[in-house]
N, C-alpha and C. Protein backbone atom coordinates (compact mmCIF):
# COMPACT_ATOMS: atom_id res chain seq x y z
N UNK A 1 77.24 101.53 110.27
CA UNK A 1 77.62 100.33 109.54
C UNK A 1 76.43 99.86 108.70
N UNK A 2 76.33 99.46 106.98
CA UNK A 2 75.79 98.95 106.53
C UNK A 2 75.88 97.39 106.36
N UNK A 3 74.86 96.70 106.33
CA UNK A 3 75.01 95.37 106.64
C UNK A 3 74.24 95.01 104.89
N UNK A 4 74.86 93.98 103.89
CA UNK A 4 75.00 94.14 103.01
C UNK A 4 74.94 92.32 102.57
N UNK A 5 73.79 92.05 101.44
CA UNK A 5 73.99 90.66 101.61
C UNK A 5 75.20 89.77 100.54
N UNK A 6 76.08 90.78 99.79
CA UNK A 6 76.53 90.31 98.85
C UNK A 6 78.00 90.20 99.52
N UNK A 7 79.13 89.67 98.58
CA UNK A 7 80.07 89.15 99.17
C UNK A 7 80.71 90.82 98.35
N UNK A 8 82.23 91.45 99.23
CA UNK A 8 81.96 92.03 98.61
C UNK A 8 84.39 91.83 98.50
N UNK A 9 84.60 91.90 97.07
CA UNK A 9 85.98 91.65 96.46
C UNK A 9 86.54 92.92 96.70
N UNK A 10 87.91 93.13 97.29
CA UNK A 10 88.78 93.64 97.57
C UNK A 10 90.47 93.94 97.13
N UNK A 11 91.20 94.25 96.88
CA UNK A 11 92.33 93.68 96.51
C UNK A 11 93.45 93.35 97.95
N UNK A 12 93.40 93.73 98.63
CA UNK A 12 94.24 93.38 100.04
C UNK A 12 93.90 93.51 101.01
N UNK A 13 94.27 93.14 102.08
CA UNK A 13 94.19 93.01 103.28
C UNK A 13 93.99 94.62 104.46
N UNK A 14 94.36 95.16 104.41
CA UNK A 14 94.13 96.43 104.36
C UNK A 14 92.91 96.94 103.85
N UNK A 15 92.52 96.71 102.59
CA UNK A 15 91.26 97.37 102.60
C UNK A 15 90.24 96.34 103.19
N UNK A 16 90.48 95.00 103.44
CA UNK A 16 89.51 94.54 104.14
C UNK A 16 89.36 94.77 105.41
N UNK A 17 90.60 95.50 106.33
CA UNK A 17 90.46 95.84 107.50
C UNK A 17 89.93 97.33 107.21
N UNK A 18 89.86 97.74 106.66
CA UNK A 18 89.31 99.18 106.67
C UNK A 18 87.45 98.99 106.21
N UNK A 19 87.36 98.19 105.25
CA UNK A 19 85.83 97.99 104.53
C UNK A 19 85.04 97.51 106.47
N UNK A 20 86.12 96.50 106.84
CA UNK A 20 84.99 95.59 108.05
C UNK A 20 84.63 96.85 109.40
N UNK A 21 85.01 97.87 109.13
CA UNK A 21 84.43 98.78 110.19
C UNK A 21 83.56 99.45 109.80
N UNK A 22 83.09 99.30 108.65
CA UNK A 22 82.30 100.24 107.73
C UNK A 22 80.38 99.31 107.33
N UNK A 23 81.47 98.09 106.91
CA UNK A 23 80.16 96.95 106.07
C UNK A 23 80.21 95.64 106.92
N UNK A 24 78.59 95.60 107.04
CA UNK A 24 78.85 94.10 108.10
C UNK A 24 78.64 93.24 106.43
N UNK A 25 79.31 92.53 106.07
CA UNK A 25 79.59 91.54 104.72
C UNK A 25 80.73 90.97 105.11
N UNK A 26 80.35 89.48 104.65
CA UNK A 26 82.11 88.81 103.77
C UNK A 26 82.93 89.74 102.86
N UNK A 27 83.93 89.82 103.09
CA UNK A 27 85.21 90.47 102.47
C UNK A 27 86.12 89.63 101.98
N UNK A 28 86.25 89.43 100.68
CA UNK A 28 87.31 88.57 100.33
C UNK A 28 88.39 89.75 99.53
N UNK A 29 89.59 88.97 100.46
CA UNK A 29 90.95 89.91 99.92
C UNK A 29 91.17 89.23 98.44
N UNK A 30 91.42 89.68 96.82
CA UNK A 30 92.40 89.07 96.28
C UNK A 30 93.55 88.82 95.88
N UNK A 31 94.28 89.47 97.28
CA UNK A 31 95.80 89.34 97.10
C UNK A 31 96.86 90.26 96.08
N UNK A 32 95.66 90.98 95.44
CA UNK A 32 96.12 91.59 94.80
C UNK A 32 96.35 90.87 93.11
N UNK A 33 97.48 90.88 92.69
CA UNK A 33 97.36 89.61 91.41
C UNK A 33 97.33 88.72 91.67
N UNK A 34 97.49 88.10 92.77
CA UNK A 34 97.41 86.88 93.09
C UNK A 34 96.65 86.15 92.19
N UNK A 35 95.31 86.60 92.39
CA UNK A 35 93.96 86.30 92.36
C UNK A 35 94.22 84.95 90.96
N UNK A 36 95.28 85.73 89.95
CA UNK A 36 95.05 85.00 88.73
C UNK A 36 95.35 83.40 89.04
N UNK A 37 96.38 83.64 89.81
CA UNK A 37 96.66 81.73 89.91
C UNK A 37 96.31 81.02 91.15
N UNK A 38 95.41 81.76 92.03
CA UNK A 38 94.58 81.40 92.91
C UNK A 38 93.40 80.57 92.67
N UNK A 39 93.34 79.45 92.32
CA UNK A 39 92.23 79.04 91.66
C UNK A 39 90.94 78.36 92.68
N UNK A 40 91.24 78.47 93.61
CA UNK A 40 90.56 78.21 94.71
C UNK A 40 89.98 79.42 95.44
N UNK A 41 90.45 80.74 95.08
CA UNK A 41 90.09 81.46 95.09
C UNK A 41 88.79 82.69 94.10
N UNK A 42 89.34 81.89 92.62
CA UNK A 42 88.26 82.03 91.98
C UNK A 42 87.19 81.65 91.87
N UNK A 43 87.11 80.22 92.41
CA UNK A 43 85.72 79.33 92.36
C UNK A 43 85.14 79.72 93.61
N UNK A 44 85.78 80.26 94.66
CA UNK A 44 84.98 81.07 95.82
C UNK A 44 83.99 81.93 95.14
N UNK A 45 84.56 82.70 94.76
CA UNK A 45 84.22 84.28 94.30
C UNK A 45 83.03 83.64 93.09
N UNK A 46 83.41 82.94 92.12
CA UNK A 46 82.39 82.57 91.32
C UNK A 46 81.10 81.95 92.32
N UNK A 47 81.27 81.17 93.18
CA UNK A 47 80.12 80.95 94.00
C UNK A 47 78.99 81.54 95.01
N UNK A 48 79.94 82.94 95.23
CA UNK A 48 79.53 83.65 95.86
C UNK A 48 79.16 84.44 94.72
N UNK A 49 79.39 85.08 93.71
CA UNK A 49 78.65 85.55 92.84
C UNK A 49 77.05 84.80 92.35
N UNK A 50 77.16 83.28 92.39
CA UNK A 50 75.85 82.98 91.91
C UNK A 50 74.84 82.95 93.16
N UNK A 51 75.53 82.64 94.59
CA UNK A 51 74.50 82.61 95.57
C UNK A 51 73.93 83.60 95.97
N UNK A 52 74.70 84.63 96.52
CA UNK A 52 74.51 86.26 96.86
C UNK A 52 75.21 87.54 96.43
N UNK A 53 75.86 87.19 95.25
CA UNK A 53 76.21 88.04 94.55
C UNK A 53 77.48 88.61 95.00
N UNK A 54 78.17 89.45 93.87
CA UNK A 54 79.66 89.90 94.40
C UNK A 54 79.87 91.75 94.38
N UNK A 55 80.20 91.95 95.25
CA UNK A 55 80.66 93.85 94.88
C UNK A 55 82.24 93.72 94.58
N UNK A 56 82.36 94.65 93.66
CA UNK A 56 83.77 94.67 93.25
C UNK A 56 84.07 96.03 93.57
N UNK A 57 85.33 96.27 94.80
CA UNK A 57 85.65 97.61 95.16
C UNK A 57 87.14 97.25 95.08
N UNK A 58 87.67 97.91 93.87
CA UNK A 58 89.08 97.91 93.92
C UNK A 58 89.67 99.24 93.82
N UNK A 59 91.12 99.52 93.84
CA UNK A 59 91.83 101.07 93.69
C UNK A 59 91.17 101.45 92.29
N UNK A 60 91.03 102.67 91.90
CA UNK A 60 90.97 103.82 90.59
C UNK A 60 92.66 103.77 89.98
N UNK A 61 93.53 102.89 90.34
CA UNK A 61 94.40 102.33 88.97
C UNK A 61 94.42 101.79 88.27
N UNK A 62 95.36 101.64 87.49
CA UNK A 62 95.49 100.84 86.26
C UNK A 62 95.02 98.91 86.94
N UNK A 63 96.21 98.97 88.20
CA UNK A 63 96.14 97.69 88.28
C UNK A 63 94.73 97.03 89.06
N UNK A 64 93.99 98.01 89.60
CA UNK A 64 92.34 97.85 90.25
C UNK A 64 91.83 97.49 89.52
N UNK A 65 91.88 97.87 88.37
CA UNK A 65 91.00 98.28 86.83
C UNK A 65 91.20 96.68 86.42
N UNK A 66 92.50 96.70 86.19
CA UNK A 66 92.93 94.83 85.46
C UNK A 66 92.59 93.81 86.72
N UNK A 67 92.43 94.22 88.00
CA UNK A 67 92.53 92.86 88.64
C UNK A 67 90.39 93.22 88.97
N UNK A 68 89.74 93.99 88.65
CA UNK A 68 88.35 94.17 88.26
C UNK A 68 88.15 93.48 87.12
N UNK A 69 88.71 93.62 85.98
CA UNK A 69 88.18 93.20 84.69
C UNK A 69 88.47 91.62 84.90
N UNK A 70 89.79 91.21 85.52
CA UNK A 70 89.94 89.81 85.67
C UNK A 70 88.77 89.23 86.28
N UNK A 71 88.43 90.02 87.36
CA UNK A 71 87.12 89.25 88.01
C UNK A 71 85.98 89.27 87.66
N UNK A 72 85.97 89.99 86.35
CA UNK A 72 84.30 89.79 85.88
C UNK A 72 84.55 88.81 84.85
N UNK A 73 85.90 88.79 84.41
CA UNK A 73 86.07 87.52 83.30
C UNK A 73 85.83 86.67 83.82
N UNK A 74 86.01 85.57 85.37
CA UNK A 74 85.57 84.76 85.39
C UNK A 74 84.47 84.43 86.00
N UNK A 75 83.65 85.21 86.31
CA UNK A 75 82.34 84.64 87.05
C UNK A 75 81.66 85.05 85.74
N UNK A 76 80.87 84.00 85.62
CA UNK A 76 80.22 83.62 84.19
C UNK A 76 78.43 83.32 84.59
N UNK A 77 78.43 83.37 86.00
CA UNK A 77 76.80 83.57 86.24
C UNK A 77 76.75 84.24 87.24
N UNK A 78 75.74 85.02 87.90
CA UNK A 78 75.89 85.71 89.47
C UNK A 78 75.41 86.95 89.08
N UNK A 79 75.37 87.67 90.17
CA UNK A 79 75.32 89.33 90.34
C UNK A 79 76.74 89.71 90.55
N UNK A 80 76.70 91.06 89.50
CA UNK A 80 78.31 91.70 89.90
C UNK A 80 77.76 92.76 89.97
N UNK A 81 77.95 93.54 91.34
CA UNK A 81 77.69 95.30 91.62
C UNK A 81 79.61 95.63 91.08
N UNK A 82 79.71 96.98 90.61
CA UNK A 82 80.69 97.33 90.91
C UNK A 82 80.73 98.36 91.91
N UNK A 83 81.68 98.74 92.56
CA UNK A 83 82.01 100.33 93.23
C UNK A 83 83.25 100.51 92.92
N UNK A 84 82.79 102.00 92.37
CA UNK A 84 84.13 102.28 92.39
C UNK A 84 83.99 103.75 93.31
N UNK A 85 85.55 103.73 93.88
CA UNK A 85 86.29 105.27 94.17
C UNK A 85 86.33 106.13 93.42
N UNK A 86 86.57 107.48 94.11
CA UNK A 86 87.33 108.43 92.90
C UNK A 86 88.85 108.74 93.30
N UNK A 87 89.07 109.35 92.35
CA UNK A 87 90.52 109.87 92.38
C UNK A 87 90.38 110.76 93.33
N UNK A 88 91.03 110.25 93.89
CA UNK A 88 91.79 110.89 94.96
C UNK A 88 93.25 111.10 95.17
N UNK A 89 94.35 112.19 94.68
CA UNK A 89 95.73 111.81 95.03
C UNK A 89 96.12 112.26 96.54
N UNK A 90 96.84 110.95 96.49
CA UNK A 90 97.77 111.40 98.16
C UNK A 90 98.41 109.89 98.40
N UNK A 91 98.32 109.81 99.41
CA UNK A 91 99.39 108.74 99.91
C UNK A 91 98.80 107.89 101.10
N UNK A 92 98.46 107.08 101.51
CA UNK A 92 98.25 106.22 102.41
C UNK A 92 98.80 106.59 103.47
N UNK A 93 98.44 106.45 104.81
CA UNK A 93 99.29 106.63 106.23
C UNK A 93 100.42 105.66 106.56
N UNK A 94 99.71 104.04 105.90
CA UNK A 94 101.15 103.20 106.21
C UNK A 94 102.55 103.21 105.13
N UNK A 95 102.40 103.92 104.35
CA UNK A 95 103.08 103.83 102.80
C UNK A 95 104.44 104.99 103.21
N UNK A 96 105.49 104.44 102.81
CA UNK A 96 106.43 105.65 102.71
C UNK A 96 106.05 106.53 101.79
N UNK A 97 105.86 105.72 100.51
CA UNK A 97 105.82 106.79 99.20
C UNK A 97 103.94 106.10 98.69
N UNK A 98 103.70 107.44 97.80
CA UNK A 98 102.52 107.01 96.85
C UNK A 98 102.48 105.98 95.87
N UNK A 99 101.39 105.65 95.76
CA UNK A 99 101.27 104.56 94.67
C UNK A 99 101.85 105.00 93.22
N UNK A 100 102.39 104.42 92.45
CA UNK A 100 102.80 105.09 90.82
C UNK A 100 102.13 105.40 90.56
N UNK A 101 100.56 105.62 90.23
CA UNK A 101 99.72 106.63 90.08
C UNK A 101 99.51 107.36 90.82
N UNK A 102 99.80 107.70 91.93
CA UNK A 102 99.96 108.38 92.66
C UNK A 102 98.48 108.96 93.44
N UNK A 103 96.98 108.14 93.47
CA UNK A 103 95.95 107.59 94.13
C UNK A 103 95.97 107.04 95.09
N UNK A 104 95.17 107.31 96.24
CA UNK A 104 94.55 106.52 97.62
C UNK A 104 94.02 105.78 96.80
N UNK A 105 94.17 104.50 97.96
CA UNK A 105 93.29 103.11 97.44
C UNK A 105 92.59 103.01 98.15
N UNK A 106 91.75 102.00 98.20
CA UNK A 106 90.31 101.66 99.14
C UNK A 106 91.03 102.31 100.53
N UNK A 107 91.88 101.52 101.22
CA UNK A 107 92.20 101.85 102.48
C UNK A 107 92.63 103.28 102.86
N UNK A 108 92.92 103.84 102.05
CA UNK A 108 93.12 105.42 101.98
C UNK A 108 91.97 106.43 102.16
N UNK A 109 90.58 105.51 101.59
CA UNK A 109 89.43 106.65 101.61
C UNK A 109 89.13 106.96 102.99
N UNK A 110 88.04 108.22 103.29
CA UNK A 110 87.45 108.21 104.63
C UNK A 110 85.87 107.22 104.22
N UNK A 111 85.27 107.20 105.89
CA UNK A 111 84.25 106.05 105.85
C UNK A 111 83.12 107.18 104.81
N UNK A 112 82.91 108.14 104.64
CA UNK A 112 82.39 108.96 104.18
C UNK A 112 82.52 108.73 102.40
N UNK A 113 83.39 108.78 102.05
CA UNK A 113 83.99 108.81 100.71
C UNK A 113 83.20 107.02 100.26
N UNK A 114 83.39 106.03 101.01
CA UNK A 114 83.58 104.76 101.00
C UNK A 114 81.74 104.88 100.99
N UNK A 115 81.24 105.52 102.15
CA UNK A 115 79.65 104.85 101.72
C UNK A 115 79.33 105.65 100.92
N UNK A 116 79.36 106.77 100.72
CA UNK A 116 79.15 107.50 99.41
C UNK A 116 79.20 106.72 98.08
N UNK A 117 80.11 106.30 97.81
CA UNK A 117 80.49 105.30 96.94
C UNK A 117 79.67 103.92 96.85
N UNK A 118 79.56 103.38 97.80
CA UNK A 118 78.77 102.64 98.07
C UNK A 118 77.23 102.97 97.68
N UNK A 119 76.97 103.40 98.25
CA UNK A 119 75.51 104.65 97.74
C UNK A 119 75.21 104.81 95.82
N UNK A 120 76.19 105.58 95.72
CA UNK A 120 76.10 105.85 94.08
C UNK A 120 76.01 104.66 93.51
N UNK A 121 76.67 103.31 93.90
CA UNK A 121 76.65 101.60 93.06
C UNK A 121 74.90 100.78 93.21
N UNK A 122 74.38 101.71 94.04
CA UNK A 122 72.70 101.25 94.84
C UNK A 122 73.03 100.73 95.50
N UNK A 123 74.02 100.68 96.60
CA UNK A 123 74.50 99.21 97.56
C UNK A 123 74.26 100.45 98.85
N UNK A 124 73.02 100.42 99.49
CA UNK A 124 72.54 100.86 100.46
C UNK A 124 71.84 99.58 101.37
N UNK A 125 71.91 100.01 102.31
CA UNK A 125 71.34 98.95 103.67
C UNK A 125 69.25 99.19 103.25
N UNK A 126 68.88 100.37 102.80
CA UNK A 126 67.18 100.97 102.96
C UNK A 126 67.00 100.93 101.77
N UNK A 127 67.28 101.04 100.60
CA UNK A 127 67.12 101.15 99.18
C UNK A 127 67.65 100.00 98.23
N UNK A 128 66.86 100.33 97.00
CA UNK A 128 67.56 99.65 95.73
C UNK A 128 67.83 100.69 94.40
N UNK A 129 68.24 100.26 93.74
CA UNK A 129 68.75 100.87 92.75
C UNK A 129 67.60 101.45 92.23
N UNK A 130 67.80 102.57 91.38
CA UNK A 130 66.81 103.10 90.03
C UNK A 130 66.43 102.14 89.10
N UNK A 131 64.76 102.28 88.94
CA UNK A 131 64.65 101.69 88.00
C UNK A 131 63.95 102.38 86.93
N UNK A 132 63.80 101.85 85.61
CA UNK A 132 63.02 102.48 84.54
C UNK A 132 63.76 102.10 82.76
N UNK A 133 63.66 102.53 82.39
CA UNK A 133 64.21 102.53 80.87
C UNK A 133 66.09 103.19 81.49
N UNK A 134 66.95 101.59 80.88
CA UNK A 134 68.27 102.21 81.17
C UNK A 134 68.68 103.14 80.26
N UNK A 135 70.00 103.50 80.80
CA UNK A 135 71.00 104.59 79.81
C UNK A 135 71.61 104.01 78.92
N UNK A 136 71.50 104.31 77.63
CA UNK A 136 72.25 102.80 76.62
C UNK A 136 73.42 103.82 76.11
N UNK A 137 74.17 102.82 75.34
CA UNK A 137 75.07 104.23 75.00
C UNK A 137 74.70 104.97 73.56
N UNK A 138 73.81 105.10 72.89
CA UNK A 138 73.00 105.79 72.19
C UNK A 138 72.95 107.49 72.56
N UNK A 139 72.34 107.10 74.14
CA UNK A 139 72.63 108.40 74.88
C UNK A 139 73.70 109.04 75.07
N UNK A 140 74.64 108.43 75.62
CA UNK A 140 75.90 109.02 75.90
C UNK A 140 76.45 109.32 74.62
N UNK A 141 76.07 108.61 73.60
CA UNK A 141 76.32 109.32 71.84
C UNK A 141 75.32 110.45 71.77
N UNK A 142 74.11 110.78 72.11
CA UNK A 142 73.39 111.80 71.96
C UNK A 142 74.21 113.47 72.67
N UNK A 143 74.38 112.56 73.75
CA UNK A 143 74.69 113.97 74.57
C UNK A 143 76.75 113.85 74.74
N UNK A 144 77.20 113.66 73.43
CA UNK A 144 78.37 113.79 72.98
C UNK A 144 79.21 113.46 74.12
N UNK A 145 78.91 112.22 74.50
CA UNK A 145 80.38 111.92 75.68
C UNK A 145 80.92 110.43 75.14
N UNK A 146 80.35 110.05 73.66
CA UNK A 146 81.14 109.14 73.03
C UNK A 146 80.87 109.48 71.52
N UNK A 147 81.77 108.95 70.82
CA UNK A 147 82.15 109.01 69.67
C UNK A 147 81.80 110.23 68.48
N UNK A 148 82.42 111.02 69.52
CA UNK A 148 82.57 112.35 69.03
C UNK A 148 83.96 113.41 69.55
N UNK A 149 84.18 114.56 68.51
CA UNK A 149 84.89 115.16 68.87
C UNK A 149 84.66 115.53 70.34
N UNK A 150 85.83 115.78 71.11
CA UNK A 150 86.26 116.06 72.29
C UNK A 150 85.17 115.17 73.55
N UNK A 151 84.64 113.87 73.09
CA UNK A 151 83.68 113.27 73.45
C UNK A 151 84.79 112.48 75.48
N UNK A 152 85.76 111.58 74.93
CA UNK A 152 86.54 111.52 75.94
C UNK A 152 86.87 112.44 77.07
N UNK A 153 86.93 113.60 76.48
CA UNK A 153 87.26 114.83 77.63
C UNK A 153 85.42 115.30 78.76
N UNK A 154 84.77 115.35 77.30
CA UNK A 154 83.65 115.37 78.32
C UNK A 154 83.04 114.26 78.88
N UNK A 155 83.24 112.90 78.56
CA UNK A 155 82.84 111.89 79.52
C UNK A 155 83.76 112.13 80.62
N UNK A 156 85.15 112.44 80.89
CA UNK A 156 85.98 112.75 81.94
C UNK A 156 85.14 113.73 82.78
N UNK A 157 85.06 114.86 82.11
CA UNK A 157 84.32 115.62 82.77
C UNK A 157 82.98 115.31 84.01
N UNK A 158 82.61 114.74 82.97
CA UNK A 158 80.82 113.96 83.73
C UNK A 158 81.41 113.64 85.06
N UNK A 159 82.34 112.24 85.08
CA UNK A 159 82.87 111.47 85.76
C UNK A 159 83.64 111.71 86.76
N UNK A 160 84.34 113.25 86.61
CA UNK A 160 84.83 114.08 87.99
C UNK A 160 83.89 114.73 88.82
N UNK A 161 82.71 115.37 87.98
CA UNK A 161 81.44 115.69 88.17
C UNK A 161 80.62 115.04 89.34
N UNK A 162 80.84 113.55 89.15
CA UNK A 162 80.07 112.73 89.95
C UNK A 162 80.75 111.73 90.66
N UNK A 163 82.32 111.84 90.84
CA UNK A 163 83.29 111.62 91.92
C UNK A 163 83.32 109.92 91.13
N UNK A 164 83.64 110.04 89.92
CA UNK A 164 83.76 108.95 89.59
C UNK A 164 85.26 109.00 89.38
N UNK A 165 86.01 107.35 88.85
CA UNK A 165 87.37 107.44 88.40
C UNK A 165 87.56 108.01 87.08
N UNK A 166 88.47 108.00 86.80
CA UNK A 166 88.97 108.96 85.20
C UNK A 166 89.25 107.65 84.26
N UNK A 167 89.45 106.45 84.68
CA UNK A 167 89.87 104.95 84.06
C UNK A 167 88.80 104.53 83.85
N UNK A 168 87.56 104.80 83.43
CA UNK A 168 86.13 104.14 83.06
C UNK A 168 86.01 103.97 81.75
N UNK A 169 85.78 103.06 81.09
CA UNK A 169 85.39 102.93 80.06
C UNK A 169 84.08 103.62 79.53
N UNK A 170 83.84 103.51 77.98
CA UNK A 170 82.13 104.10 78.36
C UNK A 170 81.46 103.30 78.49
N UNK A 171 81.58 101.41 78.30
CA UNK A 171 80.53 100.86 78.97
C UNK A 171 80.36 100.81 80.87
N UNK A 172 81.33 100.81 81.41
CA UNK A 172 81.66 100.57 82.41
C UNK A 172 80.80 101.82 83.25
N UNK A 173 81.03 103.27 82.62
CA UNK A 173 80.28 104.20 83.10
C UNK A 173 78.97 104.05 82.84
N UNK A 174 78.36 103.58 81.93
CA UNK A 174 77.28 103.05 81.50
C UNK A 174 76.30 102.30 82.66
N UNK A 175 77.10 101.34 82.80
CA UNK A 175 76.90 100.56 83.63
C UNK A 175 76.75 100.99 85.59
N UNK A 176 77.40 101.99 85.68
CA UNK A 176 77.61 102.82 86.99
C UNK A 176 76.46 103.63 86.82
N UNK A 177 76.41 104.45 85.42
CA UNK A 177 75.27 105.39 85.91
C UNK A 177 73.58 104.52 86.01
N UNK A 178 73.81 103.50 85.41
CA UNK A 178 72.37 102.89 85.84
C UNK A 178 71.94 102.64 86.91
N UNK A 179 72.79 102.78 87.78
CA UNK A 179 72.77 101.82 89.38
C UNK A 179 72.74 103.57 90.12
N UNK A 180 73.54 104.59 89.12
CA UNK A 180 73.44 105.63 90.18
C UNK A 180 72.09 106.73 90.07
N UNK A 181 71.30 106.42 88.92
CA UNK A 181 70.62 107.16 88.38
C UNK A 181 69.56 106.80 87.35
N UNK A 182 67.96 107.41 87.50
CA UNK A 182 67.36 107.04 86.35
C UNK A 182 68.16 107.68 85.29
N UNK A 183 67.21 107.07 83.77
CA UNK A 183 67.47 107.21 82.50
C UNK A 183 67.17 109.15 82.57
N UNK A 184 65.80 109.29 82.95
CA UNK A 184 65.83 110.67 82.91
C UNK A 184 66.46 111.92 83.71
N UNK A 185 66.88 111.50 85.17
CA UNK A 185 67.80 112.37 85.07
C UNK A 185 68.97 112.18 84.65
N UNK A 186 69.87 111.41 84.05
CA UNK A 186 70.85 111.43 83.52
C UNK A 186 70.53 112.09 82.31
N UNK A 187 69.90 112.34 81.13
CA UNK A 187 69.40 113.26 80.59
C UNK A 187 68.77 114.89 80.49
N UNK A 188 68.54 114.58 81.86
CA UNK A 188 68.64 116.25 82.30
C UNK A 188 69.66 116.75 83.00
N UNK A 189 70.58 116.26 83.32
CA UNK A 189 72.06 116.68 83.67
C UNK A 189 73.06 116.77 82.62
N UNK A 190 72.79 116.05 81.92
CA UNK A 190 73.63 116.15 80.84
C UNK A 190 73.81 116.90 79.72
């Protein structure tokens, strides 16, 4: 078990029973969409973002992705780690059927997959993140994984590469590989 000082956002209940055997942290569920007209729920999360900061671990879907982006829209001061999963397809144990994307969600991963993940965001119990000159996206224009021919396919690429989701933006990956990696080896891998 890593013991972790930031609060860390979830989308349900389930993955908070699965995260609390894993991370000694506050776990806040957001209900999923709820979250949007939860407003007592946002000013949590905004507070806990400015005191000890927030991890955002939601599913590698569409709707993880929107109820992630919702939550960085409103915390407007704080620390935001993200984590993300990778794709993983299959099906949950409590679920009749798969999700419409047809992805494990948080509660689907093993504890393995989950600190791994954890790990790659710098959210370790013994360490901190890389530091040095970040990855801007200059780079990721240098080494053709944006705005270039077949540039999308090889940022995909990278991103299966390193058990990331396939739904990343290129700032968003940007932003992941700084936390997972100096500037220079991301340059010599690439």
């Amino acid at each position: 078990m890593i013991k972790v000082k930031q609060a860390i956002i979830v989308e349900g209940k389930y993955d908070k029973i699965k995260l609390s055997t894993l991370v000694d942290a506050v776990i806040i569920p957001t209900n999923g969409f709820g979250i949007y007209k939860d407003e007592e729920k946002k000013q949590l999360i905004r507070s806990l973002a400015e005191k000890t900061g927030i991890i955002i671990l939601t599913d590698s879907d569409s709707a993880g992705f929107r109820i992630r982006s919702h939550i960085r829209n409103i915390v407007k001061k704080g620390e935001i780690i993200n984590v993300y999963i990778p794709d993983i397809f299959g099906k949950e144990k409590r679920k009749a059927e798969p999700s419409k994307q047809g992805k494990l969600g948080v509660e689907g991963m093993s504890h393995e997959i989950l600190l791994a993940a954890f790990h790659k965001a710098g959210v370790t119990a013994d360490s901190t993140p890389p530091k040095g000159d970040p990855i801007t996206k200059a780079d990721l224009l240098e080494k053709g994984l944006v705005g270039g021919e077949n540039s999308a396919q090889r940022r995909a690429e990278l991103q299966q590469k390193l058990g990331l989701p396939e739904l990343l933006s290129a700032n968003m990956l940007i932003e992941i590989l700084n936390v997972m990696m100096t500037r220079d080896k991301f340059l010599d891998m690439t």
